[in-house]
Protein backbone atom coordinates (compact mmCIF):
# COMPACT_ATOMS: atom_id res chain seq x y z
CA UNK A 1 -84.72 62.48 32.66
CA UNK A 2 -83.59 64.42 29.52
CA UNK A 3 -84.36 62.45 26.53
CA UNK A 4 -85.22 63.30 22.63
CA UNK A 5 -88.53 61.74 21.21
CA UNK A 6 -90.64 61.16 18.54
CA UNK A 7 -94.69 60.46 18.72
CA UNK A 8 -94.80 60.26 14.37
CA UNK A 9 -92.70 59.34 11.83
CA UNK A 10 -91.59 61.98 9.83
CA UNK A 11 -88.15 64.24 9.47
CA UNK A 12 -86.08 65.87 11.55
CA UNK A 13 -89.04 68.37 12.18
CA UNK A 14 -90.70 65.43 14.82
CA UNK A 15 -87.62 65.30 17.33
CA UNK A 16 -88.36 66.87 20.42
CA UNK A 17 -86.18 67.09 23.38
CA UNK A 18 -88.39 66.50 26.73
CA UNK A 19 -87.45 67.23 30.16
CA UNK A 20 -89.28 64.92 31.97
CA UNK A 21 -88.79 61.28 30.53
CA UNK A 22 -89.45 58.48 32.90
CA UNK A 23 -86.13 56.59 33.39
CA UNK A 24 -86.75 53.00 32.10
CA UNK A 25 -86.53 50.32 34.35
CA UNK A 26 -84.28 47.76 34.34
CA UNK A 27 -85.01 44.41 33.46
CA UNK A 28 -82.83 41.53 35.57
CA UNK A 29 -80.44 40.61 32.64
CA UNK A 30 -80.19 44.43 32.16
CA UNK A 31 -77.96 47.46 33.34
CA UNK A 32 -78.69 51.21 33.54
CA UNK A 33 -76.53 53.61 31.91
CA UNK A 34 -75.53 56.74 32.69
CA UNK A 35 -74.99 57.89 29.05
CA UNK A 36 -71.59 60.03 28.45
CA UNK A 37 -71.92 59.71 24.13
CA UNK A 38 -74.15 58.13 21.84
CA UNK A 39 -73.89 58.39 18.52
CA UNK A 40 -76.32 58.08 15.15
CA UNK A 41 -76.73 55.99 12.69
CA UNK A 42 -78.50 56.18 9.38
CA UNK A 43 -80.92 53.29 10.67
CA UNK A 44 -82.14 56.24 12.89
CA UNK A 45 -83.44 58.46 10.85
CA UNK A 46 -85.00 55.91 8.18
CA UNK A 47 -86.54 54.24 11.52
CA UNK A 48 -88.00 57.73 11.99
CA UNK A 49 -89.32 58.16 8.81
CA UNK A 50 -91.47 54.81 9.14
CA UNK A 51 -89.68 52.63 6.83
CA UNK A 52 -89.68 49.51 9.50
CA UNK A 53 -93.13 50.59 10.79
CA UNK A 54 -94.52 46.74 10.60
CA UNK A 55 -91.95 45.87 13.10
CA UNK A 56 -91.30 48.69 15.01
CA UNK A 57 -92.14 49.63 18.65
CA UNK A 58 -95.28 51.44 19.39
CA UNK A 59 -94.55 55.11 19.20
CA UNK A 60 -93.16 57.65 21.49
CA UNK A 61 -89.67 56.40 20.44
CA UNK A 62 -86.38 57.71 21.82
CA UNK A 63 -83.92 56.97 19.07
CA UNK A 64 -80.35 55.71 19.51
CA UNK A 65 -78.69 52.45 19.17
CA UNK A 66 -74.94 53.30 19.96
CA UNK A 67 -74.05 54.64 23.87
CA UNK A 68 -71.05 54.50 25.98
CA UNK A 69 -71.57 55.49 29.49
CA UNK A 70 -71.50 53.88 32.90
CA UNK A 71 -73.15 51.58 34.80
CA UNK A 72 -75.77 53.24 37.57
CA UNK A 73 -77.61 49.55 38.25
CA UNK A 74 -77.43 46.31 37.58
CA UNK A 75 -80.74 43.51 37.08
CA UNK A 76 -80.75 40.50 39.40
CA UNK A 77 -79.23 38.26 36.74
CA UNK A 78 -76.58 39.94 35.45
CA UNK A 79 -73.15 37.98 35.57
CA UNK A 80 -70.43 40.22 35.12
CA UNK A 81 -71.25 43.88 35.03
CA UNK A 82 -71.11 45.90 37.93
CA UNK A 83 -71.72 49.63 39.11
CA UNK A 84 -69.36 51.82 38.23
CA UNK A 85 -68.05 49.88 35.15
CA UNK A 86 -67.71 52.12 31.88
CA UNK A 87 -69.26 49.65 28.79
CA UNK A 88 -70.25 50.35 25.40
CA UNK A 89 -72.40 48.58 22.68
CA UNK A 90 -75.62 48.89 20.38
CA UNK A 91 -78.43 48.32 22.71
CA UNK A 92 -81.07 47.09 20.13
CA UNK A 93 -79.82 42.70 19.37
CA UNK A 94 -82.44 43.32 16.28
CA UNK A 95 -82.25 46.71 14.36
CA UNK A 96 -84.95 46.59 12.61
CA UNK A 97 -87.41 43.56 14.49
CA UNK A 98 -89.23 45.44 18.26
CA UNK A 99 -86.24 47.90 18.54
CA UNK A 100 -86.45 49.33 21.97
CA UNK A 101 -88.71 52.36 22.63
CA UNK A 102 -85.82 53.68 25.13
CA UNK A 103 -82.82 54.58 23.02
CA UNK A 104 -79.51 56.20 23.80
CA UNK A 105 -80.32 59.90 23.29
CA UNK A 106 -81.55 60.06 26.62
CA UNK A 107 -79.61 60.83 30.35
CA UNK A 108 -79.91 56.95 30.84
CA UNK A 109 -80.44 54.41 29.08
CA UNK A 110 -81.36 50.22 29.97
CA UNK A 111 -79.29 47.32 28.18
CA UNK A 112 -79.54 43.74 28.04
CA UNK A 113 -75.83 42.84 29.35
CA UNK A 114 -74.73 40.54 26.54
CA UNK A 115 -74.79 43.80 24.10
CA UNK A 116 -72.09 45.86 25.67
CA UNK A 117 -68.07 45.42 26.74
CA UNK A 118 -66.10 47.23 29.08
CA UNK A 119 -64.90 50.35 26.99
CA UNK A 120 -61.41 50.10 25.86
CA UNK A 121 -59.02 51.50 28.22
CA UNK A 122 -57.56 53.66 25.61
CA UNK A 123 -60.46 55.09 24.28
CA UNK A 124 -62.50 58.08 25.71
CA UNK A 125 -66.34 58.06 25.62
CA UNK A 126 -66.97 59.89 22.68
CA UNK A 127 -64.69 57.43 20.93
CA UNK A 128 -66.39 54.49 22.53
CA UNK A 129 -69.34 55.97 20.95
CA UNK A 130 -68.25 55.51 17.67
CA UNK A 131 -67.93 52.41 17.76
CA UNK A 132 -70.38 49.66 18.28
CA UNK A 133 -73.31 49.36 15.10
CA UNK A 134 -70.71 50.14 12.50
CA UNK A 135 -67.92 48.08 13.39
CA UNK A 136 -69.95 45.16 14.28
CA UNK A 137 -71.72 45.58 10.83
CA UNK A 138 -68.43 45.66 9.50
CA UNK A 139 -67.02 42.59 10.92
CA UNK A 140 -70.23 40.51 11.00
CA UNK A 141 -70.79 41.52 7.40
CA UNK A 142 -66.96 40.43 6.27
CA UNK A 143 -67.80 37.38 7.94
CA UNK A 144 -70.81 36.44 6.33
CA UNK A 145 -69.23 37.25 3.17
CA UNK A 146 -67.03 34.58 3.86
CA UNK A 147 -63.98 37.29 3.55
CA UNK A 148 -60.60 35.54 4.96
CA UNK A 149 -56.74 36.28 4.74
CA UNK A 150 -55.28 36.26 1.36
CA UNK A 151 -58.75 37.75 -0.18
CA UNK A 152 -59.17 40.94 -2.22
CA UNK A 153 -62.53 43.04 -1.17
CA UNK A 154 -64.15 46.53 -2.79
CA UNK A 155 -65.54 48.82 -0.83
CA UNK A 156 -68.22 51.13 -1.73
CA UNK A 157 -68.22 54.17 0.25
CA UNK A 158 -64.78 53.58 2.28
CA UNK A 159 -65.08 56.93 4.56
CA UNK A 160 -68.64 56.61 5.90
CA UNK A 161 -69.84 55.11 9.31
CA UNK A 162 -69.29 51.21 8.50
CA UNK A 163 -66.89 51.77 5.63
CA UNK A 164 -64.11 53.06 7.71
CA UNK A 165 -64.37 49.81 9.80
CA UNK A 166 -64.70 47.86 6.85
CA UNK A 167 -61.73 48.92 5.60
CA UNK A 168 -59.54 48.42 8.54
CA UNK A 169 -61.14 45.14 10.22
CA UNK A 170 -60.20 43.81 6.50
CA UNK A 171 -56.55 45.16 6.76
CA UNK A 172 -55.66 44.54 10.58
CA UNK A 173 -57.92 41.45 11.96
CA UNK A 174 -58.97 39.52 8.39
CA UNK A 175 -55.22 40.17 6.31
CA UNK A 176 -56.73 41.16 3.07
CA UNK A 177 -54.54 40.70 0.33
CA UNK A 178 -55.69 43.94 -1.69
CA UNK A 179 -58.14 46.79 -0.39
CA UNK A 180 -59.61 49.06 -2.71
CA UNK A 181 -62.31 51.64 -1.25
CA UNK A 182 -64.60 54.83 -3.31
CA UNK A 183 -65.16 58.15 -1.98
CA UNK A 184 -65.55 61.78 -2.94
CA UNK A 185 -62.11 63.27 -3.80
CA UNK A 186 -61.38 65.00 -0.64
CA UNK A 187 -61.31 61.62 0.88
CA UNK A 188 -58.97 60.05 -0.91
CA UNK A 189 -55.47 60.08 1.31
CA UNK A 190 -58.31 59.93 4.37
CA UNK A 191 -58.88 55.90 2.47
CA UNK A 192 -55.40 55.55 1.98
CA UNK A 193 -54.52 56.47 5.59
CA UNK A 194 -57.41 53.95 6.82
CA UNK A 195 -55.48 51.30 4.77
CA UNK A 196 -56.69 50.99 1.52
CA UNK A 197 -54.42 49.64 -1.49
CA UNK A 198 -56.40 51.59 -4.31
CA UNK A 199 -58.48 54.97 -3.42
CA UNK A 200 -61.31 55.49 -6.26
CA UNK A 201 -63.10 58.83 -6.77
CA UNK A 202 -66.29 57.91 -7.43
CA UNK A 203 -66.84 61.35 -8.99
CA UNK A 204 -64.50 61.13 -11.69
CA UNK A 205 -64.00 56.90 -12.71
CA UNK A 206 -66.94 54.18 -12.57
CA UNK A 207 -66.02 51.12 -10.44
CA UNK A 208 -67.84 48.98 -12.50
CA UNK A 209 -65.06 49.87 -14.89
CA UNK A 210 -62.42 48.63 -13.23
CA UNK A 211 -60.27 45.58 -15.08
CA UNK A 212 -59.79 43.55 -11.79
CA UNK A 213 -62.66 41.62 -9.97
CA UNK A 214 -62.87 40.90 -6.14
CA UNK A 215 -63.18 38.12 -4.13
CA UNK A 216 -65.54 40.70 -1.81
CA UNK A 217 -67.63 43.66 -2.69
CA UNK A 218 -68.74 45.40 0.68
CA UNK A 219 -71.52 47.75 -0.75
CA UNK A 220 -72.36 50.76 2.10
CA UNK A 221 -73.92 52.64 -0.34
CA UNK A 222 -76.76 50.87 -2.30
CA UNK A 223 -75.13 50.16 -6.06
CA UNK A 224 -75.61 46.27 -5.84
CA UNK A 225 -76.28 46.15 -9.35
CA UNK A 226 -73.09 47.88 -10.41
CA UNK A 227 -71.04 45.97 -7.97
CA UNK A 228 -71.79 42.49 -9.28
CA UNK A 229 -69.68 43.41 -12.06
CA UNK A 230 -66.97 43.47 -10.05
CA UNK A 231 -66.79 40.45 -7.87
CA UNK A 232 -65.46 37.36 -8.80
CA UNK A 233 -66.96 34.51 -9.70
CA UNK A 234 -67.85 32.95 -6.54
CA UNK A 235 -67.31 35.69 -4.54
CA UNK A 236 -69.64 37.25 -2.40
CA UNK A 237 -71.29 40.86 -2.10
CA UNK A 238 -72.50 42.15 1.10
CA UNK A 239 -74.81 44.81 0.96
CA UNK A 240 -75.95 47.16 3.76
CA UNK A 241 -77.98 50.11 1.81
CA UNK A 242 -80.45 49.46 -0.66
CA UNK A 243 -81.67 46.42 -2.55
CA UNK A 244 -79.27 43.81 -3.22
CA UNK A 245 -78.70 42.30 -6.75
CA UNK A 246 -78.50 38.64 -7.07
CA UNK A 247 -75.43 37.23 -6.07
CA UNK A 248 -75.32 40.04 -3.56
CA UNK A 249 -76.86 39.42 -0.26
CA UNK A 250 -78.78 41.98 2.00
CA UNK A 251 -77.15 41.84 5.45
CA UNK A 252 -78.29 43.62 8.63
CA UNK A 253 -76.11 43.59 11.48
CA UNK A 254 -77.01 41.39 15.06
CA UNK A 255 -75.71 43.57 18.29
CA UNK A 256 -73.12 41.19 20.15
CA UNK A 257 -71.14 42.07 22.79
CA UNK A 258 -68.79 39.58 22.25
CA UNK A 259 -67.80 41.29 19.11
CA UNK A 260 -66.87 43.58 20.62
CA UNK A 261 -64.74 42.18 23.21
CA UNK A 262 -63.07 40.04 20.55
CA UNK A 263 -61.72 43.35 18.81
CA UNK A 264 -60.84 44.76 22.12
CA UNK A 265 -56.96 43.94 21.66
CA UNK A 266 -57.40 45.13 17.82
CA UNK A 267 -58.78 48.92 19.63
CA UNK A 268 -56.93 49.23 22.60
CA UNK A 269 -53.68 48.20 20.18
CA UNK A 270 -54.44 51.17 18.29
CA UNK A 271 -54.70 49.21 14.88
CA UNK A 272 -58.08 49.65 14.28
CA UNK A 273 -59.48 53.37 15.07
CA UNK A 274 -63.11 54.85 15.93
CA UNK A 275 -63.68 58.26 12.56
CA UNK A 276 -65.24 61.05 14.40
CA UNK A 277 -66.94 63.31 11.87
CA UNK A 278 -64.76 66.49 12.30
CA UNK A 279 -67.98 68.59 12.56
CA UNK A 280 -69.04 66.66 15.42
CA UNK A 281 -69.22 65.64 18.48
CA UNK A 282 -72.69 67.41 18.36
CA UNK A 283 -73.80 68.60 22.01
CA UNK A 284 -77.41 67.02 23.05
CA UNK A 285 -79.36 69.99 22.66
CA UNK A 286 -78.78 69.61 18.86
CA UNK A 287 -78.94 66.54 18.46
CA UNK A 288 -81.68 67.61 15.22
CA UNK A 289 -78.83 69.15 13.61
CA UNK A 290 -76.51 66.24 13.73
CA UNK A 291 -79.34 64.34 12.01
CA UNK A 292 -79.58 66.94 9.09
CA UNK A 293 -75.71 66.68 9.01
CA UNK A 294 -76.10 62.84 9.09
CA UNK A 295 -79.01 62.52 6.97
CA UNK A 296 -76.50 64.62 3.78
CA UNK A 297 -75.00 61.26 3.54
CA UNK A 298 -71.47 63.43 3.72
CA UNK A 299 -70.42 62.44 7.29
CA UNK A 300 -67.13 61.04 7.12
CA UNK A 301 -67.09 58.19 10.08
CA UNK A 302 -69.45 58.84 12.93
CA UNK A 303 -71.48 61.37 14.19
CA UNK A 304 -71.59 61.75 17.92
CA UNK A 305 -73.48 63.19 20.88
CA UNK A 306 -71.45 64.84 23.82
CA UNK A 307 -71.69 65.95 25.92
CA UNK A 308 -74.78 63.99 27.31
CA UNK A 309 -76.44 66.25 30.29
């Protein structure tokens, strides 16, 4: 198969797209998928530069975590999942502990069934895409925060990959009493239309500043120690980039595909909505170039791969 690898760490310069990939097998609580999208995430490309090296999978690496395709084969011991079905999900349970060598940005890819869902009917596959790693780091973050209806949350960097989720998982599924988000200043209306209360150009006013504290701070962006200033006492912040600041907590997201299926009605409603980078999708031969896009850190939502030979 067609499949992008890596065989060192390094930049974008170590991708290289190979033409003859063995297809991986398929383990018996596992399904092969014929990948339609897949889509990046910034765990990628710091995976590629080495930064979880200890605990990484022996190199060559195909990279990808996100895919939405269809089922080609299922493993002796899977339950529900059948040929033909179209699923989603994050294929790697542990981002950042033995990811899998065999990622998404491949032809086909293997899963362990309890990672994906059925692909909401309402959604094509370059929306399914989208989905999965940010919007369960979104909701399992929010959770472990403690976040509940009736609470206030911040947060940083509202019109990136997990931010967008954030934003609307605390609006439609969690009832948030007051959402305030930060981006650049073309973004602003994009926060407002996402659901946020109070849009905050980071360019121009200092959070930190801000006379009202939070109940939540969900930091996407790696300022920990200016967002303690701005939680409440007792409240929690969640963060996702960079160190985290005592009381924030670092929080790294478990794949579960019963996350997903649990904010199935919340998708195929249309309340809560997969962010598509406007630039994107990216087709697979350049899949290097949507990683220098990515790797800007001025995506707004998700950067996907379609088509998928």
């Amino acid at each position: 198969m067609k499949a992008w690898t890596y065989s060192e760490y390094g930049g974008v310069e170590v991708l290289k797209l190979d033409s003859d990939f063995e297809v991986p097998e398929v383990k018996e609580d596992q399904v092969l998928i014929k990948v339609v999208a897949a889509a990046l995430n910034p765990i990628d490309f710091k995976r590629r530069s080495g930064i979880i090296k200890a605990t990484d999978s022996p190199l060559p690496v195909i990279p990808g975590y996100d895919v939405a395709g269809v089922v080609v084969k299922v493993g002796s011991k899977v339950k529900e999942l059948k040929e033909g079905d179209e699923v989603y999900g994050d294929i790697i349970e542990h981002a950042i502990i033995r990811p899998t060598k065999f990622g998404t940005l491949a032809e086909y890819t293997a899963a362990d069934e309890k990672l994906l869902a059925l692909k909401p009917k309402n959604l094509d596959f370059v929306q399914a895409a989208a989905l999965p790693l940010a919007i369960e780091t979104a909701y399992e973050g929010l959770e472990a925060a403690g976040f509940s209806e009736g609470k206030s949350i911040l947060v940083l960097g509202g019109a990136g990959g997990v931010g967008v989720f954030v934003i609307q998982l605390a609006k439609h599924v969690f009832g948030a009493s007051k959402i305030a988000a930060t981006s650049s200043t073309a973004k602003l209306e994009f926060l407002k239309s996402l659901g946020a209360d109070l849009a905050i150009d980071y360019t121009k006013q200092n959070f930190e500043d801000l006379p009202e504290k939070f109940d939540v701070v969900y930091d996407a962006v790696g300022q920990s120690d200016k967002a303690v200033k701005v939680v409440k006492e007792g409240g929690s912040v969640v963060v996702i980039a960079g160190a985290a600041t005592p009381p924030g907590f670092r929080f790294i997201v478990t794949s579960n595909g019963e996350v997903l299926k649990k904010l199935n009605p919340y998708l195929e409603s249309g309340k809560v909505k997969p962010v598509i980078d406007p630039k994107g999708p990216f087709p697979f031969e350049k899949v290097n170039d949507a990683f220098s896009y990515l790797e800007t850190n001025h995506a707004t939502g998700k950067v996907v791969i379609y088509p998928i030979p």
